[in-house]
N, C-alpha and C. Protein backbone atom coordinates (compact mmCIF):
# COMPACT_ATOMS: atom_id res chain seq x y z
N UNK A 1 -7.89 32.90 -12.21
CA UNK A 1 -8.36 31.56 -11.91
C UNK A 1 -9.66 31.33 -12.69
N UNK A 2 -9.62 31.18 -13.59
CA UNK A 2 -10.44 30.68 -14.69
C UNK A 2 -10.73 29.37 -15.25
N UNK A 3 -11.94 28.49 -15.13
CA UNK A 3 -11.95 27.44 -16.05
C UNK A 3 -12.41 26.76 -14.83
N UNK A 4 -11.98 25.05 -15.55
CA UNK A 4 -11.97 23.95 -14.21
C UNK A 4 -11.04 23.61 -13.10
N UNK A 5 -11.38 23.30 -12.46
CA UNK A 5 -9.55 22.90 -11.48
C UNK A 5 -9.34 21.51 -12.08
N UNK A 6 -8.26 21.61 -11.63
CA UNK A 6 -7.31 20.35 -12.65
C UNK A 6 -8.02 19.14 -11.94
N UNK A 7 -8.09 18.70 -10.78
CA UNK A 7 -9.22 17.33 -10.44
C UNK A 7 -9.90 16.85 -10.98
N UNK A 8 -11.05 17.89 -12.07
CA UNK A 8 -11.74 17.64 -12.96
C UNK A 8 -11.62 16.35 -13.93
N UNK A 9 -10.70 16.44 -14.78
CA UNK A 9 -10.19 15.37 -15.69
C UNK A 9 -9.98 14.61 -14.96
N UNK A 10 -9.20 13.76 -13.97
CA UNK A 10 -8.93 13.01 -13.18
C UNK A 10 -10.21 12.59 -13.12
N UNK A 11 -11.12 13.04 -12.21
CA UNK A 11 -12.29 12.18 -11.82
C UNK A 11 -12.82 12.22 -13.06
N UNK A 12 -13.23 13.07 -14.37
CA UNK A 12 -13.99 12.62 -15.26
C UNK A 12 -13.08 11.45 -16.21
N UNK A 13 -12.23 11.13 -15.98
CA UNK A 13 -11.52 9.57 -16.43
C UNK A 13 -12.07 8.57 -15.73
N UNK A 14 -11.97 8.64 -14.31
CA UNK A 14 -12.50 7.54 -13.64
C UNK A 14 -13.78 7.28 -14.19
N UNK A 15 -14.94 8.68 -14.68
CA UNK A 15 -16.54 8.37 -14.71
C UNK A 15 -16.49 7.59 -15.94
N UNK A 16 -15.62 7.71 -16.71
CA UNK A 16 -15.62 7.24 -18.15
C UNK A 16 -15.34 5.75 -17.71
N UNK A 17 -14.46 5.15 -17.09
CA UNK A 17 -13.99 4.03 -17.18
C UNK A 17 -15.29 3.29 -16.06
N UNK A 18 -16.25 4.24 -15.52
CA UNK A 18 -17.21 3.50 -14.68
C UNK A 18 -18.20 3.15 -15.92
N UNK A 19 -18.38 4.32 -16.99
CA UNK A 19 -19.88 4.17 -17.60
C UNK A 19 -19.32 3.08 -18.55
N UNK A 20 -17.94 2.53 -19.35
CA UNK A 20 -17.80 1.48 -19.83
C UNK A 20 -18.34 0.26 -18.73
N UNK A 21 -17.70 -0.02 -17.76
CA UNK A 21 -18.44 -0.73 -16.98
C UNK A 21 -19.89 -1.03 -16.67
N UNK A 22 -20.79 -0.17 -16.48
CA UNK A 22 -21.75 0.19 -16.36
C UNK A 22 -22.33 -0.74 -17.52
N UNK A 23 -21.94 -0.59 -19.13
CA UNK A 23 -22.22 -1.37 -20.51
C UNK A 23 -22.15 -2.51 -19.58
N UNK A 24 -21.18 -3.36 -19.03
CA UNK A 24 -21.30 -4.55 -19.23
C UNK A 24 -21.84 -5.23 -17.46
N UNK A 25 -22.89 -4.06 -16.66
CA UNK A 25 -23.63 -4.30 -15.88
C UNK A 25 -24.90 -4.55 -16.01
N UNK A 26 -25.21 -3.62 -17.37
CA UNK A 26 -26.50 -4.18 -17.36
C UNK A 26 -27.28 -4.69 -19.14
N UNK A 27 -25.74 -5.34 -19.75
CA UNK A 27 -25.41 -6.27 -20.37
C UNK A 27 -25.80 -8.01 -20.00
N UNK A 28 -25.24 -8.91 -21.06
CA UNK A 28 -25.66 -10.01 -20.89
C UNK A 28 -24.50 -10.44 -19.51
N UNK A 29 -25.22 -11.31 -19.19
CA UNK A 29 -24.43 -11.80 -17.73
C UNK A 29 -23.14 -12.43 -17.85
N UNK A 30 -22.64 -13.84 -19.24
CA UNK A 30 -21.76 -14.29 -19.86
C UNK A 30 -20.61 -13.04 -19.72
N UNK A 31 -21.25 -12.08 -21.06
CA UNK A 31 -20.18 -10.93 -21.35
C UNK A 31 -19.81 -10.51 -20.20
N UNK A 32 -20.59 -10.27 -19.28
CA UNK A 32 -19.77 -9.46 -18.08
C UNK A 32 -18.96 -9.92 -17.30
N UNK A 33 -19.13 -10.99 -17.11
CA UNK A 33 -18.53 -12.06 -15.84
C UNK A 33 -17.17 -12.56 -17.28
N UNK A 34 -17.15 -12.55 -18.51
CA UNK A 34 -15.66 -12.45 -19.28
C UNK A 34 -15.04 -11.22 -18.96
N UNK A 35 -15.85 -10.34 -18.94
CA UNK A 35 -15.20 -8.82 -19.07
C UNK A 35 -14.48 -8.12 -17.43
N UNK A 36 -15.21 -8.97 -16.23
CA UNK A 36 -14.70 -8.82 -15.50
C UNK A 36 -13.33 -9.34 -14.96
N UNK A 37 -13.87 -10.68 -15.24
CA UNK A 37 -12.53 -11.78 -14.73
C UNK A 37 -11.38 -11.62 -15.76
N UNK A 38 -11.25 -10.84 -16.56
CA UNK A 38 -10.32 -10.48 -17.91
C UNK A 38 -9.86 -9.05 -17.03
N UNK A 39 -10.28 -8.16 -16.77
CA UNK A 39 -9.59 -6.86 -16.19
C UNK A 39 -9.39 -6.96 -14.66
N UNK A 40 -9.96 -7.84 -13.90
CA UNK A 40 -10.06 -7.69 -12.72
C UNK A 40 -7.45 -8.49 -12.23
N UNK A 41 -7.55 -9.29 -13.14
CA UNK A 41 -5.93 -9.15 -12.88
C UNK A 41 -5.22 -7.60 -13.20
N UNK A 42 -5.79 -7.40 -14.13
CA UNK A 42 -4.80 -5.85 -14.57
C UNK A 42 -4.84 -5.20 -13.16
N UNK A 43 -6.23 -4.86 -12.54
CA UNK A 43 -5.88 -4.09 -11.39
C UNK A 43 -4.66 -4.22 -10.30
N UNK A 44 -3.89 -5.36 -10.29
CA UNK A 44 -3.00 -5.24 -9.67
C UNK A 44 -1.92 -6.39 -10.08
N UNK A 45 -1.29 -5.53 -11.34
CA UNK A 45 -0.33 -5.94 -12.42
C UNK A 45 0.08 -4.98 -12.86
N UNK A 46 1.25 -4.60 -12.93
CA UNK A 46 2.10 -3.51 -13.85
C UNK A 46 2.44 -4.19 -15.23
N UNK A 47 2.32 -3.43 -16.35
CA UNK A 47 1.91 -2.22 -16.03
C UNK A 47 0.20 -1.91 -16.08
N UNK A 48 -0.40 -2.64 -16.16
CA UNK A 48 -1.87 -2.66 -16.88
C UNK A 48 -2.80 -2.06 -15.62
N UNK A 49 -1.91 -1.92 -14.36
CA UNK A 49 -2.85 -0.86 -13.37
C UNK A 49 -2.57 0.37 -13.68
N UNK A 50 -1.97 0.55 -14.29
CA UNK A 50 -1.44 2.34 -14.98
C UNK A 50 -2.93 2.81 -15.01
N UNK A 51 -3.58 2.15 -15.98
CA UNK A 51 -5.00 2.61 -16.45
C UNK A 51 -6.41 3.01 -15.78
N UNK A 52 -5.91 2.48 -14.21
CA UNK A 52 -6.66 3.28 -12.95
C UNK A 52 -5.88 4.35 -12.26
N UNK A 53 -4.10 3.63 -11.81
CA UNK A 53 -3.60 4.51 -10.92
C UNK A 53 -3.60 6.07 -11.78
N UNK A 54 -3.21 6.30 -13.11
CA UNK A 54 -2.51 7.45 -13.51
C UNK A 54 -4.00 8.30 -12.81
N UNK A 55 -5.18 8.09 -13.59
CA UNK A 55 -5.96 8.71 -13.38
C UNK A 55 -6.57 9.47 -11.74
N UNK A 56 -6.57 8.06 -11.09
CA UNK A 56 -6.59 8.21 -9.86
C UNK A 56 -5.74 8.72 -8.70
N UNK A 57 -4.57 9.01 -9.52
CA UNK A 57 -3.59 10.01 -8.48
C UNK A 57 -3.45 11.27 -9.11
N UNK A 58 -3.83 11.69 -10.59
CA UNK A 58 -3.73 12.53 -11.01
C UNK A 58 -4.96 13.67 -10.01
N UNK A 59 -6.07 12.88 -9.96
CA UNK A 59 -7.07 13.69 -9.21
C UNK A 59 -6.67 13.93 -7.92
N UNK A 60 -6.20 12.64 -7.12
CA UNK A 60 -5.88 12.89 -5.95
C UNK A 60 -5.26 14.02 -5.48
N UNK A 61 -3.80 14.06 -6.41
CA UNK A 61 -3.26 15.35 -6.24
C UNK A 61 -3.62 16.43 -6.86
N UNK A 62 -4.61 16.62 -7.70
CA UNK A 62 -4.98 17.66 -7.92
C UNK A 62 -5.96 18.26 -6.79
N UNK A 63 -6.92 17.02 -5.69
CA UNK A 63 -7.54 17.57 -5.02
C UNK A 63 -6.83 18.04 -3.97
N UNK A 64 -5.78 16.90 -3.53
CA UNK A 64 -5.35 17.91 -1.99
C UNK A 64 -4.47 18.86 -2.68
N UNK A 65 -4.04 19.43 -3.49
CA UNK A 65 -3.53 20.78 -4.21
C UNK A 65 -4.24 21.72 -3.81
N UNK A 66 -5.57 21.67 -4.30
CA UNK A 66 -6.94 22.64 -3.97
C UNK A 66 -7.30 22.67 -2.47
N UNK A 67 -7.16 21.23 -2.05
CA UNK A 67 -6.76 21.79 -0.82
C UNK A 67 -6.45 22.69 0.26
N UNK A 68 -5.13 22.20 -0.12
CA UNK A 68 -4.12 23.12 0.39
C UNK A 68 -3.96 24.25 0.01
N UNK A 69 -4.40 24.69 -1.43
CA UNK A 69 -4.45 26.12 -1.71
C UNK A 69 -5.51 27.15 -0.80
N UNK A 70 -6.46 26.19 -0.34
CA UNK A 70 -7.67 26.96 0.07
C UNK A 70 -7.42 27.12 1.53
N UNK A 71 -6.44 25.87 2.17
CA UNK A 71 -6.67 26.08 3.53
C UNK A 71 -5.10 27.17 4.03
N UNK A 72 -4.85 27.30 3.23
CA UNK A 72 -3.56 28.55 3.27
C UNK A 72 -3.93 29.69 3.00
N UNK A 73 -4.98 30.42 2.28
CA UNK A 73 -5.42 30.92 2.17
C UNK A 73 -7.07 31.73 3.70
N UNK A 74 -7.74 32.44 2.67
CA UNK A 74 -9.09 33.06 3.20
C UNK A 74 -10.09 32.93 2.81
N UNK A 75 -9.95 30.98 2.49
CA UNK A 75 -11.20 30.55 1.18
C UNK A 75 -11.83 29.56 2.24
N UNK A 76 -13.09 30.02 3.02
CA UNK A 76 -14.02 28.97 4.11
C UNK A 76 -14.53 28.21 2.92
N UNK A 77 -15.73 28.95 2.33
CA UNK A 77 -16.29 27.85 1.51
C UNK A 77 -15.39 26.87 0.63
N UNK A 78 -14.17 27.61 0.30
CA UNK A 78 -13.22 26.15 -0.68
C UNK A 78 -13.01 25.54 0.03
N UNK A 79 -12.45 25.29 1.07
CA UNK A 79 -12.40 24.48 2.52
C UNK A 79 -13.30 23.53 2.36
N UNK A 80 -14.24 23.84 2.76
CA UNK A 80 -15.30 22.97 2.91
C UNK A 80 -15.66 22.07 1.62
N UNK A 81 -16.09 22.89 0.66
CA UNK A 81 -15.96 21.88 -0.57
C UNK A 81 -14.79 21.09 -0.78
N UNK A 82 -13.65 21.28 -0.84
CA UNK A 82 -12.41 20.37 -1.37
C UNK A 82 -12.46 19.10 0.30
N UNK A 83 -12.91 19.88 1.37
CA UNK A 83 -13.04 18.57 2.23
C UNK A 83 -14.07 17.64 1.76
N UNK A 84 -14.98 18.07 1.55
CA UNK A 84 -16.48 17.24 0.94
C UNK A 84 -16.10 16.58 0.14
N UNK A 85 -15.05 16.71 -0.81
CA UNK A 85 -14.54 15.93 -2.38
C UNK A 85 -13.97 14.91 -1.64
N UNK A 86 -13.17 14.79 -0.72
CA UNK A 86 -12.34 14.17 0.09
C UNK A 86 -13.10 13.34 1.27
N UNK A 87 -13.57 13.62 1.19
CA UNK A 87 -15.02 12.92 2.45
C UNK A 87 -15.69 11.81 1.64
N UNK A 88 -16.18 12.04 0.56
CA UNK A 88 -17.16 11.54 -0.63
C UNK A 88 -16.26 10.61 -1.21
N UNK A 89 -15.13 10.98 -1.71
CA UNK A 89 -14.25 10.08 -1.96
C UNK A 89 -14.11 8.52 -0.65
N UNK A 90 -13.35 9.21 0.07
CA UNK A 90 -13.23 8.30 0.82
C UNK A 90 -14.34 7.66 1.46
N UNK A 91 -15.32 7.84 1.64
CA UNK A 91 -16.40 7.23 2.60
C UNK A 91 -17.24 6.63 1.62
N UNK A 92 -17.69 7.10 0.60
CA UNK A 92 -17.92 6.88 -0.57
C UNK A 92 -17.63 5.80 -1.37
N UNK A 93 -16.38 6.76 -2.52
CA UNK A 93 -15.53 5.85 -3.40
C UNK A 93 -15.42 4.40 -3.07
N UNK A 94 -14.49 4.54 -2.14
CA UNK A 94 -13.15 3.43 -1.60
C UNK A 94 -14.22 2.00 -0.92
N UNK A 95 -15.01 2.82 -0.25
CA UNK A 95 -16.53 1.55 0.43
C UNK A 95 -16.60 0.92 -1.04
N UNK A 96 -17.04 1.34 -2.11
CA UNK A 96 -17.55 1.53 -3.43
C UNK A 96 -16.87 0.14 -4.02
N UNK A 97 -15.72 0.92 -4.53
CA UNK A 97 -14.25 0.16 -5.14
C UNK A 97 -14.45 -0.89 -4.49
N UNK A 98 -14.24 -1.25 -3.19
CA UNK A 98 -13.79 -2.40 -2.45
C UNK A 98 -14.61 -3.06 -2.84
N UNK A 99 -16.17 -2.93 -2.68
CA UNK A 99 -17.21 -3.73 -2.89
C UNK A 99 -17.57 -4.40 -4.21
N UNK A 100 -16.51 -3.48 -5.15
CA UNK A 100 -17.12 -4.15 -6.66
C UNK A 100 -16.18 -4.94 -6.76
N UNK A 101 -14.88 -4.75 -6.41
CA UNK A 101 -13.83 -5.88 -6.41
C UNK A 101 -14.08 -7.24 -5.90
N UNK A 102 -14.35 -7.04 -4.77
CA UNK A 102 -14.93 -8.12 -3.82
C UNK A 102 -15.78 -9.12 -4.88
N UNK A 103 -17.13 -8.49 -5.72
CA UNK A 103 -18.15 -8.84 -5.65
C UNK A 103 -17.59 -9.33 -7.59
N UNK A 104 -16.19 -8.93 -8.27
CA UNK A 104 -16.00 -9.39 -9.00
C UNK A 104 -14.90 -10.86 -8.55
N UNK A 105 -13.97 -10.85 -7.79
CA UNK A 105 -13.82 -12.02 -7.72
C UNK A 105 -14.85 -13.42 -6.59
N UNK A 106 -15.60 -13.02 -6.86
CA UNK A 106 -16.80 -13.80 -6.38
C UNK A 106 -17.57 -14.62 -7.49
N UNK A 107 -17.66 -13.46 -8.71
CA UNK A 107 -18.27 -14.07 -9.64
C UNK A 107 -17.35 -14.33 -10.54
N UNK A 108 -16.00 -14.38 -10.63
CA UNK A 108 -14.84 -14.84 -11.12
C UNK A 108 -14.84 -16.76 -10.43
N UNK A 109 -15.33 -16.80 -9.22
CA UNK A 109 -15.25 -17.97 -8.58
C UNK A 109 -16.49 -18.66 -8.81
N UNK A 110 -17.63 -18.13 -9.58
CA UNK A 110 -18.72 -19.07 -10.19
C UNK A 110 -19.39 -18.57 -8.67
N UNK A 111 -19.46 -17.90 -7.59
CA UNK A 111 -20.23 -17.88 -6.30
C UNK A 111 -21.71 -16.88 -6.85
N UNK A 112 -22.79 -17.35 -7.15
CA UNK A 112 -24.12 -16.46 -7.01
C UNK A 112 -23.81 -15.40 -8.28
N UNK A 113 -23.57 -15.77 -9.20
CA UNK A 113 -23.42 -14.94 -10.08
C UNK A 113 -24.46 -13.68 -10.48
N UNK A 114 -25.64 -13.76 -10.42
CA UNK A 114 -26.56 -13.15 -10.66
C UNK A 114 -26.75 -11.95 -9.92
N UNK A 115 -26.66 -12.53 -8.06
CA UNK A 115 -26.44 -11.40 -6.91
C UNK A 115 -25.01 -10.59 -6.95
N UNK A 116 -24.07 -11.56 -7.56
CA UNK A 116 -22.79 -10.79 -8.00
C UNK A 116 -22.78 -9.11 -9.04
N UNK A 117 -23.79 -9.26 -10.48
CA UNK A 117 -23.85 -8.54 -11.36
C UNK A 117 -25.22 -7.38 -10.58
N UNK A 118 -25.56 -8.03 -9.52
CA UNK A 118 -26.37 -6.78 -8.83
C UNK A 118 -25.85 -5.62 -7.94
N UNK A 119 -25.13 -6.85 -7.39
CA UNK A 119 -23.98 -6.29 -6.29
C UNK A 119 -23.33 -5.01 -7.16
N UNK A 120 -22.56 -5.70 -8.23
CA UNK A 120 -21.78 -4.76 -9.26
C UNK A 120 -22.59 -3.44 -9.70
N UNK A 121 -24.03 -3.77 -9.96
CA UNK A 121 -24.62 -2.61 -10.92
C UNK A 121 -25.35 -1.51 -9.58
N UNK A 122 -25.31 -1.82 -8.29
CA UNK A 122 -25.36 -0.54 -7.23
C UNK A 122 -24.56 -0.02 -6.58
N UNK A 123 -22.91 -0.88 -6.28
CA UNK A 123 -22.21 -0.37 -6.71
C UNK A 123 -21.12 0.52 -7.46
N UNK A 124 -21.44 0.34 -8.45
CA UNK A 124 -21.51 1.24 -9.63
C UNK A 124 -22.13 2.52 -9.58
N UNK A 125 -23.45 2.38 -9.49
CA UNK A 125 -24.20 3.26 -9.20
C UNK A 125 -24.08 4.15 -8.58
N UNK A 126 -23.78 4.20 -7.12
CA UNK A 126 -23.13 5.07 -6.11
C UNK A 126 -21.56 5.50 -6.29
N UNK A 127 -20.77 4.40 -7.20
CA UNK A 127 -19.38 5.04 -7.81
C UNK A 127 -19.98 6.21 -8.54
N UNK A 128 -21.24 6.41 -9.82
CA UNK A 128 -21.19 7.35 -10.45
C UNK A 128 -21.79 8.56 -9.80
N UNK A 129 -22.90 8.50 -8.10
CA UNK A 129 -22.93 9.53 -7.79
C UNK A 129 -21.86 9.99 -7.07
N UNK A 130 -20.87 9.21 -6.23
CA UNK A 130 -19.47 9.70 -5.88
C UNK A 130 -18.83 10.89 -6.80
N UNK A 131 -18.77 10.20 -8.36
CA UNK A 131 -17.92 10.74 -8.59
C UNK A 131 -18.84 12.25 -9.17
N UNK A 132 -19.80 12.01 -9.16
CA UNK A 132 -20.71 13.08 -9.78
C UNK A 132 -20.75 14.31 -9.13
N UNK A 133 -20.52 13.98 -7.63
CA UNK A 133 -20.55 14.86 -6.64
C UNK A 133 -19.23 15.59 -6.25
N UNK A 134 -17.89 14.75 -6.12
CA UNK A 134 -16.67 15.51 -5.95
C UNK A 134 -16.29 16.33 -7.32
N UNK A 135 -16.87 15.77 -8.44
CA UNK A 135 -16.59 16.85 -9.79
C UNK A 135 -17.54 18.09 -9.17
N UNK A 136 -18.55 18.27 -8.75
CA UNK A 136 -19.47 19.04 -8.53
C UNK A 136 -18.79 19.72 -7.26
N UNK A 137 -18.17 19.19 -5.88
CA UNK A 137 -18.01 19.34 -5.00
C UNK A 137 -16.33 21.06 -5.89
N UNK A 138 -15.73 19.92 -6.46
CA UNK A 138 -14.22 20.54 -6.92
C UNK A 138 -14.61 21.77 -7.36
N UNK A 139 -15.57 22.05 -8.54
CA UNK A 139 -16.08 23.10 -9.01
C UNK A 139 -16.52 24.12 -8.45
N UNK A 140 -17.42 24.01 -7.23
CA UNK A 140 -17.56 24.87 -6.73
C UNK A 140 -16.91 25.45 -5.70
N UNK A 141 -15.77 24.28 -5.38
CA UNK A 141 -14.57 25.00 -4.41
C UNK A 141 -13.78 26.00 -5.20
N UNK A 142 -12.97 25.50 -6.29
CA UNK A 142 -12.55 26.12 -7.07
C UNK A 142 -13.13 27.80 -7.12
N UNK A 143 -14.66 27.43 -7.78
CA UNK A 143 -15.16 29.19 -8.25
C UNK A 143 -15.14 29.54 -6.65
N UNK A 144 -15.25 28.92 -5.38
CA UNK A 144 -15.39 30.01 -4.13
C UNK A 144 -13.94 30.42 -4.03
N UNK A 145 -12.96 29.83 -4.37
CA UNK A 145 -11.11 30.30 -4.12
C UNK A 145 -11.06 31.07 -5.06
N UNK A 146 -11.95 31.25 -5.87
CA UNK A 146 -11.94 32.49 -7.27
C UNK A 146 -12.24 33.71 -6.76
N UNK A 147 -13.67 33.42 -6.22
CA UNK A 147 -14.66 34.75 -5.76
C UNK A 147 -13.93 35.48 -4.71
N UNK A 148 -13.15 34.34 -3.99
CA UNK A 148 -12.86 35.19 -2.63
C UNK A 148 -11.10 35.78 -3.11
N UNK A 149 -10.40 35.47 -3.90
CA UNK A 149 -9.21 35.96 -4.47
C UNK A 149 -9.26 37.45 -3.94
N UNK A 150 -8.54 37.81 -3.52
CA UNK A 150 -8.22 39.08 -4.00
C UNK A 150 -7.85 39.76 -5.39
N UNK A 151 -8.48 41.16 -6.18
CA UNK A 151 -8.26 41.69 -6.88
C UNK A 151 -7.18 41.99 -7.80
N UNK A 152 -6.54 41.29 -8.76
CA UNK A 152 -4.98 41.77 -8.90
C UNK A 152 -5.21 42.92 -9.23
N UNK A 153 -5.74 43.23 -9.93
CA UNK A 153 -6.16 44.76 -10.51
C UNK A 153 -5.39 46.01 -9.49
N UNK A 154 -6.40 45.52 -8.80
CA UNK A 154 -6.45 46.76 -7.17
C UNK A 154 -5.05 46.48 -6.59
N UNK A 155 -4.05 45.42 -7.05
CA UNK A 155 -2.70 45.69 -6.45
C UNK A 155 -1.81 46.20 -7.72
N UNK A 156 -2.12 46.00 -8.54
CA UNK A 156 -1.44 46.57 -9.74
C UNK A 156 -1.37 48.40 -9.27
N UNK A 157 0.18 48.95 -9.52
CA UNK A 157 -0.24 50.74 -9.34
C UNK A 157 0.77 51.14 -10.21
């Protein structure tokens, strides 16, 4: 068990598609409020939601994978971390998501535009420590389901 756990990529897609965002948060106000009300249909249009879901279920299942590897196992600390990824996510993320959606068709509707692109850029903000933290959270579950492995060595005879 070497390397990253597969969650990794998953959430570091999502961070990528936040820090493009991010450009056009604390960008001119015009550009953003085009750039929003232009992607904000894809999110729920096939196929042009591909470009959140793939990513976002790819992690998903990579996290409850790790999961479940850990809680079948004699891995406390992976436990706990892969719950924390899952905690952070959800309590986190999804608060997160909802709120920037919200706060883009708001300024899609001409409502307070200005409090809209604020709304968006702390938002954001807490999307990138979300995701900063379950990459961080995954990693170190991962190396504790490593440490605590048993030896193949020592069963090899």
């Amino acid at each position: 068990m070497v390397g990253s756990p597969w969650s990794v990529p998953g959430l570091a897609a999502c961070l990528g598609m936040l820090a493009v965002d991010w450009v056009f948060d604390v960008g001119e106000a015009q550009a953003a409020k085009v750039y929003y009300c232009s992607l904000l249909p894809t999110l729920f249009s096939f196929p042009h939601c591909l470009r959140v879901v793939i990513p976002v279920a790819f992690a998903g299942i990579c996290i409850l994978s790790n999961l479940y590897a850990s809680w079948s196992g004699q891995h406390g600390l992976a436990k706990v971390a892969h719950l924390a990824t899952c905690a952070v996510l959800l309590f986190g993320g999804l608060p997160c998501f909802y709120v920037s959606v919200r706060s883009v068709q708001m300024l899609c509707g001409g409502i307070d535009e200005t409090a809209q692109i604020t709304t968006l850029q702390q938002a954001h903000a807490a999307m990138f420590v979300v995701f900063l933290a379950s990459i961080a959270f995954e990693v170190a579950g991962h190396a504790a389901r490593a440490k605590s492995a048993p030896d193949s060595k020592s069963k090899a005879t």
